[in-house]
N, C-alpha and C. Protein backbone atom coordinates (compact mmCIF):
# COMPACT_ATOMS: atom_id res chain seq x y z
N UNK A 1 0.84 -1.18 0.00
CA UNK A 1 0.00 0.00 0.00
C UNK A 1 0.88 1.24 0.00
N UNK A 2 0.54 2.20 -0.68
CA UNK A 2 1.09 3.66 -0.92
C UNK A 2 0.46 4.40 0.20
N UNK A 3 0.68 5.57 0.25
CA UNK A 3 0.02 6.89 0.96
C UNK A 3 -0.68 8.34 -0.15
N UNK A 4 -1.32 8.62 0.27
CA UNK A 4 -1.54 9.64 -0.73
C UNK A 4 -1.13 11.29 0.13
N UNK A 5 -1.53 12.42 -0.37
CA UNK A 5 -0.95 13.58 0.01
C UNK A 5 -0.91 13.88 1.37
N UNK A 6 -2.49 13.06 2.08
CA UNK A 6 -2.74 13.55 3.20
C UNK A 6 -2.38 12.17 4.14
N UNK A 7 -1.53 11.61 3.74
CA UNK A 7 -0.87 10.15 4.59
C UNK A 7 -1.89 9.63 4.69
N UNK A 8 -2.81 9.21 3.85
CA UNK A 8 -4.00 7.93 3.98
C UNK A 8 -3.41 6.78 3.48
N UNK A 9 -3.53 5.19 3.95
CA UNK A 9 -3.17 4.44 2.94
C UNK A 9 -4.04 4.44 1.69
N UNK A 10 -3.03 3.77 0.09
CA UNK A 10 -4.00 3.45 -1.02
C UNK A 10 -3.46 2.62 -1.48
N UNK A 11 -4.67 1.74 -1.84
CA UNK A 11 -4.30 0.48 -2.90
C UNK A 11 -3.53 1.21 -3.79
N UNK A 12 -2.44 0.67 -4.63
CA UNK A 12 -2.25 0.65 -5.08
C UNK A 12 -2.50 0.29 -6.60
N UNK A 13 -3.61 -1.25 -6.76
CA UNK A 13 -3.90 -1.34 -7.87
C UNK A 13 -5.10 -0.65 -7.90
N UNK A 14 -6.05 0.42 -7.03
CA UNK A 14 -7.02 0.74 -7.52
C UNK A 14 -6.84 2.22 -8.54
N UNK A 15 -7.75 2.25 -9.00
CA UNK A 15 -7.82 3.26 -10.11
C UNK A 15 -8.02 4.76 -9.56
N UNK A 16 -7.21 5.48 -9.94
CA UNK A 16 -7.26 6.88 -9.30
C UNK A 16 -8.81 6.96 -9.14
N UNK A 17 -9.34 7.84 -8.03
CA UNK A 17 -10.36 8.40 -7.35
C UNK A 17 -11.17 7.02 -6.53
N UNK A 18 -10.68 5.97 -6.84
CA UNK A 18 -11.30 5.01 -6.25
C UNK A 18 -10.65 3.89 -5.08
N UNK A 19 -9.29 4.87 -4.92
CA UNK A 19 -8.40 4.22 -4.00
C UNK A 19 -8.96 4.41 -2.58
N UNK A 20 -9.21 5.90 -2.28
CA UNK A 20 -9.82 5.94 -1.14
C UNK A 20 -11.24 5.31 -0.91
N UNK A 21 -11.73 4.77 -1.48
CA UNK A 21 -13.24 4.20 -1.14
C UNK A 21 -12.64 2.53 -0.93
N UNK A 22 -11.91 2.13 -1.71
CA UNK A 22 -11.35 0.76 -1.44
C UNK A 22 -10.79 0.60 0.03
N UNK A 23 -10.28 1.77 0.40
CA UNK A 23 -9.51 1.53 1.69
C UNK A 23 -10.80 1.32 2.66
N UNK A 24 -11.35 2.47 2.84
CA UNK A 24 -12.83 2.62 3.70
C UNK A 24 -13.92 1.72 3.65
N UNK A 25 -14.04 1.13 2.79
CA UNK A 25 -15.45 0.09 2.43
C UNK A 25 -15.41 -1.06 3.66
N UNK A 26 -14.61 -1.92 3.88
CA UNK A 26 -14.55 -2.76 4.78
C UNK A 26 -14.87 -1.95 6.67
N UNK A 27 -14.30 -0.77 6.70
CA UNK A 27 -14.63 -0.24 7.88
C UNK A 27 -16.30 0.04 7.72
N UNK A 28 -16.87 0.85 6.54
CA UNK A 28 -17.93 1.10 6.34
C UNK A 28 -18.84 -0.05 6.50
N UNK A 29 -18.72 -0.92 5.97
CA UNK A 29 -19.38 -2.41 6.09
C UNK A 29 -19.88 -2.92 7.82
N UNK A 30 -18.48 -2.70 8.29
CA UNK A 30 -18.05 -2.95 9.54
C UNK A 30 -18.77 -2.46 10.51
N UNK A 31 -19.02 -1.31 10.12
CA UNK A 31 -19.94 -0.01 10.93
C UNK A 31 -21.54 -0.63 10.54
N UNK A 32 -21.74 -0.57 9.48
CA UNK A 32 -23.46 -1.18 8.89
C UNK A 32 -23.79 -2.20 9.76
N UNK A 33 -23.26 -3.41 9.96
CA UNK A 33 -23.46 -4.25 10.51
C UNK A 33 -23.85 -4.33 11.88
N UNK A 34 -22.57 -3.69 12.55
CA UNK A 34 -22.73 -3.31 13.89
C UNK A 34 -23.96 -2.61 13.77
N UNK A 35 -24.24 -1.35 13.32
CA UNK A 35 -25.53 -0.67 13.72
C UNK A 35 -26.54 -1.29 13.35
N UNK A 36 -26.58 -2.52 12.71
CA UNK A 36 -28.12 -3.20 12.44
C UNK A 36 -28.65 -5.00 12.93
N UNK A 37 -27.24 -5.07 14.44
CA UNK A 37 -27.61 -6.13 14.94
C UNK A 37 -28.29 -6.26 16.13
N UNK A 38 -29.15 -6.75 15.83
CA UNK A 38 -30.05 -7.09 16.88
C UNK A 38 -30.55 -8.10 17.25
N UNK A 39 -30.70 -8.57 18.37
CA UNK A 39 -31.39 -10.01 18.80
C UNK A 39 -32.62 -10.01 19.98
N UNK A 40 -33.34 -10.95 19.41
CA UNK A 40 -34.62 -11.33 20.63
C UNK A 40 -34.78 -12.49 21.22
N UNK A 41 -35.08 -12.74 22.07
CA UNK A 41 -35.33 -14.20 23.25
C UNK A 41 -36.59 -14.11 23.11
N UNK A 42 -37.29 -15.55 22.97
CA UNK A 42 -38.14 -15.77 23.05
C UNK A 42 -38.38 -17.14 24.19
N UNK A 43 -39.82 -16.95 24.49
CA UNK A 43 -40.47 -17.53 25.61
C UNK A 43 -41.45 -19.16 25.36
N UNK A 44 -40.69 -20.18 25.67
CA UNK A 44 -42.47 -20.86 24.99
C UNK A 44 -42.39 -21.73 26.12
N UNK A 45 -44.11 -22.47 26.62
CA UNK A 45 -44.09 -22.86 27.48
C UNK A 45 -44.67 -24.27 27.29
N UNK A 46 -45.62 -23.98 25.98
CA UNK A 46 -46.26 -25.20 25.63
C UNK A 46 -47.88 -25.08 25.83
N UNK A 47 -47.87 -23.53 26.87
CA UNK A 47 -49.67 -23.79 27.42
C UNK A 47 -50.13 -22.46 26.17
N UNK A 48 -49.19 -21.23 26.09
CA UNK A 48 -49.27 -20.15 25.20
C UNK A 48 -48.53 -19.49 23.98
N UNK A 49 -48.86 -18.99 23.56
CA UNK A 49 -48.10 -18.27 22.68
C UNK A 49 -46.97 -18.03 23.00
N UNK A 50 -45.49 -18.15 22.08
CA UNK A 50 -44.57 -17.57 22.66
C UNK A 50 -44.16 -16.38 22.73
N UNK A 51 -43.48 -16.03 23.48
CA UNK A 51 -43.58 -14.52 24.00
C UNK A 51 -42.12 -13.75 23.74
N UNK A 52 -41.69 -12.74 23.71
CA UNK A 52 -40.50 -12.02 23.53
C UNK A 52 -39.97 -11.80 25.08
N UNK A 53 -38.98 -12.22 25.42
CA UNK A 53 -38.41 -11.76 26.90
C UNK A 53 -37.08 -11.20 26.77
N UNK A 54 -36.58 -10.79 25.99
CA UNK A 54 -35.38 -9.91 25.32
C UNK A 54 -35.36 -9.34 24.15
N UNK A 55 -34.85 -7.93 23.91
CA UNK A 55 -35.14 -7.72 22.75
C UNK A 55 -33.77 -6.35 22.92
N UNK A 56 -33.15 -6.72 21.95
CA UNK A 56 -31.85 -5.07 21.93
C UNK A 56 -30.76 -5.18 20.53
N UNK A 57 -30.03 -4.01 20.42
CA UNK A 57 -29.53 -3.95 19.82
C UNK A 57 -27.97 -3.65 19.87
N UNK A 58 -27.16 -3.69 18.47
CA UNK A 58 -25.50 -3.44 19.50
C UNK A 58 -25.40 -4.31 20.32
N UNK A 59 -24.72 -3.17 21.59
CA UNK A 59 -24.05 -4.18 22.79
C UNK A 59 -25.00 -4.92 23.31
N UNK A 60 -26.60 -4.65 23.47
CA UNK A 60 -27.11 -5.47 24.11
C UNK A 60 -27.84 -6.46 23.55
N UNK A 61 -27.69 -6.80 22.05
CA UNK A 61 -27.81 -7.64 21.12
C UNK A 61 -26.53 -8.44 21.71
N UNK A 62 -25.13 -8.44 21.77
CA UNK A 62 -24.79 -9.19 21.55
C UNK A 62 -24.47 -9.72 23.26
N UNK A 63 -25.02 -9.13 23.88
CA UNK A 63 -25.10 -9.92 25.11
C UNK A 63 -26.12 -10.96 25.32
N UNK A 64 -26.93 -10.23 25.07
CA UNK A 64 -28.16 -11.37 24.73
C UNK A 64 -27.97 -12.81 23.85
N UNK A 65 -27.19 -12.58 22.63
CA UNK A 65 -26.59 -14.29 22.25
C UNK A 65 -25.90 -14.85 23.24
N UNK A 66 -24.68 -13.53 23.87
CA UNK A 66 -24.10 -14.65 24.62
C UNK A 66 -24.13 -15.36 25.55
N UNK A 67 -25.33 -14.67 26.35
CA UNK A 67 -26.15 -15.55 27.58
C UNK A 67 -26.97 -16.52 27.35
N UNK A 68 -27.53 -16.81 25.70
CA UNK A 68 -27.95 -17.64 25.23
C UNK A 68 -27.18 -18.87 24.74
N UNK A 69 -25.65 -18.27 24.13
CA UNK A 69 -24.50 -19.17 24.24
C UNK A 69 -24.28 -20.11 25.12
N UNK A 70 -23.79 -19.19 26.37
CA UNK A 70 -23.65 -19.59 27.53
C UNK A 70 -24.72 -20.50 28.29
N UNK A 71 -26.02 -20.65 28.26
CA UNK A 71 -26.88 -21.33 28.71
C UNK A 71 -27.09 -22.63 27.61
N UNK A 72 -27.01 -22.26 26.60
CA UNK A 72 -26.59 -23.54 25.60
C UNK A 72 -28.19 -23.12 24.61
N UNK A 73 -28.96 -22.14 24.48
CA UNK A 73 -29.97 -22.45 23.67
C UNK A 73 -29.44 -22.05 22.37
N UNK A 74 -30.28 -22.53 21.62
CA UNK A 74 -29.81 -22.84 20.23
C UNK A 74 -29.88 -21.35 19.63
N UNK A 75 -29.55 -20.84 18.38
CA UNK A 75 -29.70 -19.82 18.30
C UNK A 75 -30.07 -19.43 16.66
N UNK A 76 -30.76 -18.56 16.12
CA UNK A 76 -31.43 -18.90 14.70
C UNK A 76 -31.42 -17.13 14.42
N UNK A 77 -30.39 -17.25 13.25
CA UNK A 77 -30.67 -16.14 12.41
C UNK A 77 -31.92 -15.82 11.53
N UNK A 78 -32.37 -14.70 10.87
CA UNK A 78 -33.25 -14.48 9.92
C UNK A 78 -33.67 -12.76 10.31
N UNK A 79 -32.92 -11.91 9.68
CA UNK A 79 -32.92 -10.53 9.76
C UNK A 79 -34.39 -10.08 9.93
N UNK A 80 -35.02 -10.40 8.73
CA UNK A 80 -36.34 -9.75 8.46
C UNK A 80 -37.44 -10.50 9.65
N UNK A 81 -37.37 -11.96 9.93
CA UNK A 81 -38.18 -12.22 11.58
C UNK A 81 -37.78 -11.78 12.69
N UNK A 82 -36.21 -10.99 12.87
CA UNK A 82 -36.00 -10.51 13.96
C UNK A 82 -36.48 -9.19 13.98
N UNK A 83 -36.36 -8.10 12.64
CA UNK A 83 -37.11 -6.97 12.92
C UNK A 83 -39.04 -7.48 12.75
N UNK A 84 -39.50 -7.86 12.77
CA UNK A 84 -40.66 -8.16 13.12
C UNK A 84 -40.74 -8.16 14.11
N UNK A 85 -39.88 -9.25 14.87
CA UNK A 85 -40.35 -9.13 16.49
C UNK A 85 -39.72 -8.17 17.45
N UNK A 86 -38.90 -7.48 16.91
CA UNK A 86 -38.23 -5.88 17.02
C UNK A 86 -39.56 -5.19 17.76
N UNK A 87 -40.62 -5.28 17.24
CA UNK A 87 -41.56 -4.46 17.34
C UNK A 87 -42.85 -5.01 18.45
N UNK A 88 -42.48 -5.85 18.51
CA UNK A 88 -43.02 -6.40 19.69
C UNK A 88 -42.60 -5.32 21.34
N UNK A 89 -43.31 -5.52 21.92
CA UNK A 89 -42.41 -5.21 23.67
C UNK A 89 -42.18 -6.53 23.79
N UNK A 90 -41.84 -6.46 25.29
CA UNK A 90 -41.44 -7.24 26.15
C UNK A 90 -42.85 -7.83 27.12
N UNK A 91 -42.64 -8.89 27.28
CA UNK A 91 -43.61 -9.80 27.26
C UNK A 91 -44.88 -10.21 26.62
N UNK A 92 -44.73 -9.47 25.10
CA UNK A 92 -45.87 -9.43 24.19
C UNK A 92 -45.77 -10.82 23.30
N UNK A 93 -46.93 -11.25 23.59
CA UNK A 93 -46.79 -12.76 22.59
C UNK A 93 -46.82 -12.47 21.07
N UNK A 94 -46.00 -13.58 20.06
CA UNK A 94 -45.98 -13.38 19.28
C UNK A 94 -47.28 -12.98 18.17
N UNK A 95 -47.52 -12.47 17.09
CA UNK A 95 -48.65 -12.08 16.56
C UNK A 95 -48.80 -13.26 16.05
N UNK A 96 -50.65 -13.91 15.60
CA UNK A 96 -50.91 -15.10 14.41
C UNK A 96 -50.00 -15.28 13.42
N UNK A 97 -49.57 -14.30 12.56
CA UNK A 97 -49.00 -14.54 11.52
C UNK A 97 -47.90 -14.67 11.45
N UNK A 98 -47.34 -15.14 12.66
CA UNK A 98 -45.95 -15.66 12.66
C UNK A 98 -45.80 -17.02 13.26
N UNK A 99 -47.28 -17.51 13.50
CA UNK A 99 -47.26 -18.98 14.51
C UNK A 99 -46.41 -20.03 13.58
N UNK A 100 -46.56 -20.23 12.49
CA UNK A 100 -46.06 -21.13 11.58
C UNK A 100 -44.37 -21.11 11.52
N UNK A 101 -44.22 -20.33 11.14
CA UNK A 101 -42.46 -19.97 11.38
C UNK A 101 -41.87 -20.29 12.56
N UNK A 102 -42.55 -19.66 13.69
CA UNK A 102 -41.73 -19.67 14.87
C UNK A 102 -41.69 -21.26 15.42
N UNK A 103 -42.72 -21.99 15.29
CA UNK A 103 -43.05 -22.80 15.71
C UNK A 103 -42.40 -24.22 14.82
N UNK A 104 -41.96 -23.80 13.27
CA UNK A 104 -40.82 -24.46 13.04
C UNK A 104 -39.42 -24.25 13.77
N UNK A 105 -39.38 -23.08 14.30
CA UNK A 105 -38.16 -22.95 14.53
C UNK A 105 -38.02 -23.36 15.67
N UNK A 106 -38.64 -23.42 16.66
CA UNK A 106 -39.16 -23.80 17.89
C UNK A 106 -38.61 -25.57 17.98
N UNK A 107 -39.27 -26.25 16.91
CA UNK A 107 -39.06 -27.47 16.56
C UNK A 107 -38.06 -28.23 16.62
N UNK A 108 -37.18 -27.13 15.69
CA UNK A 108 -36.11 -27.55 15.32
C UNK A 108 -35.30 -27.20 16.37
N UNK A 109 -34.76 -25.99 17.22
CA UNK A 109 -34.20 -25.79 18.15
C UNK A 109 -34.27 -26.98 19.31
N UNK A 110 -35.67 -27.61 19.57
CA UNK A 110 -35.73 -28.47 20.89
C UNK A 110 -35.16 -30.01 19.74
N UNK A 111 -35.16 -30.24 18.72
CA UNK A 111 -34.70 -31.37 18.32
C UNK A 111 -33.11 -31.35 18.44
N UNK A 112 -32.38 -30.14 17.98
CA UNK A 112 -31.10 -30.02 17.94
C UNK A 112 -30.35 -29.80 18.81
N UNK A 113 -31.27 -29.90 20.47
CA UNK A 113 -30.70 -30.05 21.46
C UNK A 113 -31.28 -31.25 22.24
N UNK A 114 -31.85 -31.84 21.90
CA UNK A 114 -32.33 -33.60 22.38
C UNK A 114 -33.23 -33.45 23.22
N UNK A 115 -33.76 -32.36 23.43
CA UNK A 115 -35.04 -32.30 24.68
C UNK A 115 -36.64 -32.37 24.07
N UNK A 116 -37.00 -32.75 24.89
CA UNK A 116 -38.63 -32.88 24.11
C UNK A 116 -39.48 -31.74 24.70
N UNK A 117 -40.30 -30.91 23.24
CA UNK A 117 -40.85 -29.97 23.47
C UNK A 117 -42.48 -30.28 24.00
N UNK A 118 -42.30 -28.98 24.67
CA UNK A 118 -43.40 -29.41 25.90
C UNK A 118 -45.19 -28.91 25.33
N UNK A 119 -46.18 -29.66 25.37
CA UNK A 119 -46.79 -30.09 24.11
C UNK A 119 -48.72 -29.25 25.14
């Protein structure tokens, strides 16, 4: 990598005016991400609907996996069902039109940890 006038690094093979965006893109990326992670805990008991009992973003997104880590529950990406239930509060059961989804996922989480879901 070169420097340019104002001591920035630059690719070198990029094409004048596009060196500085090559350098920045990966930080930029870096930044997007961070500002659009978020995670929710959910509640199921077997008698009701399941319910949201965590919900944050950033740092407290990623505390929230890791206490979920740490306790061993399984854990399931899908951007666009997590901002759905984004919008939920806290202790609000999930809406109808998500019973089908969650409840695969539900499925699959208690199979991929050997416990039998409670019916």
């Amino acid at each position: 990598m070169s420097e340019d006038d104002q001591g920035k690094p630059q690719r070198p093979d990029a094409p004048p005016g596009k060196r500085q965006q090559a350098v920045e893109k990966p930080a930029q990326q870096k930044q997007a991400i961070e500002q659009y992670q978020r995670a929710i805990a959910l509640q199921y008991d077997g008698k009701r609907a399941p319910q949201v009992t965590a919900s944050g973003s950033g740092q407290l997104a990623e505390e929230i996996i890791a206490l979920a880590r740490a306790s061993g529950v399984p854990l399931y990406e899908n951007a666009e069902l997590t901002e759905m239930l984004a919008a939920l509060d806290l202790g609000e059961q999930i809406p109808h039109e998500l019973y089908v989804i969650i409840a695969q996922i539900i499925a699959l989480a208690y199979k991929i940890s050997g416990k039998a879901a409670p019916l």
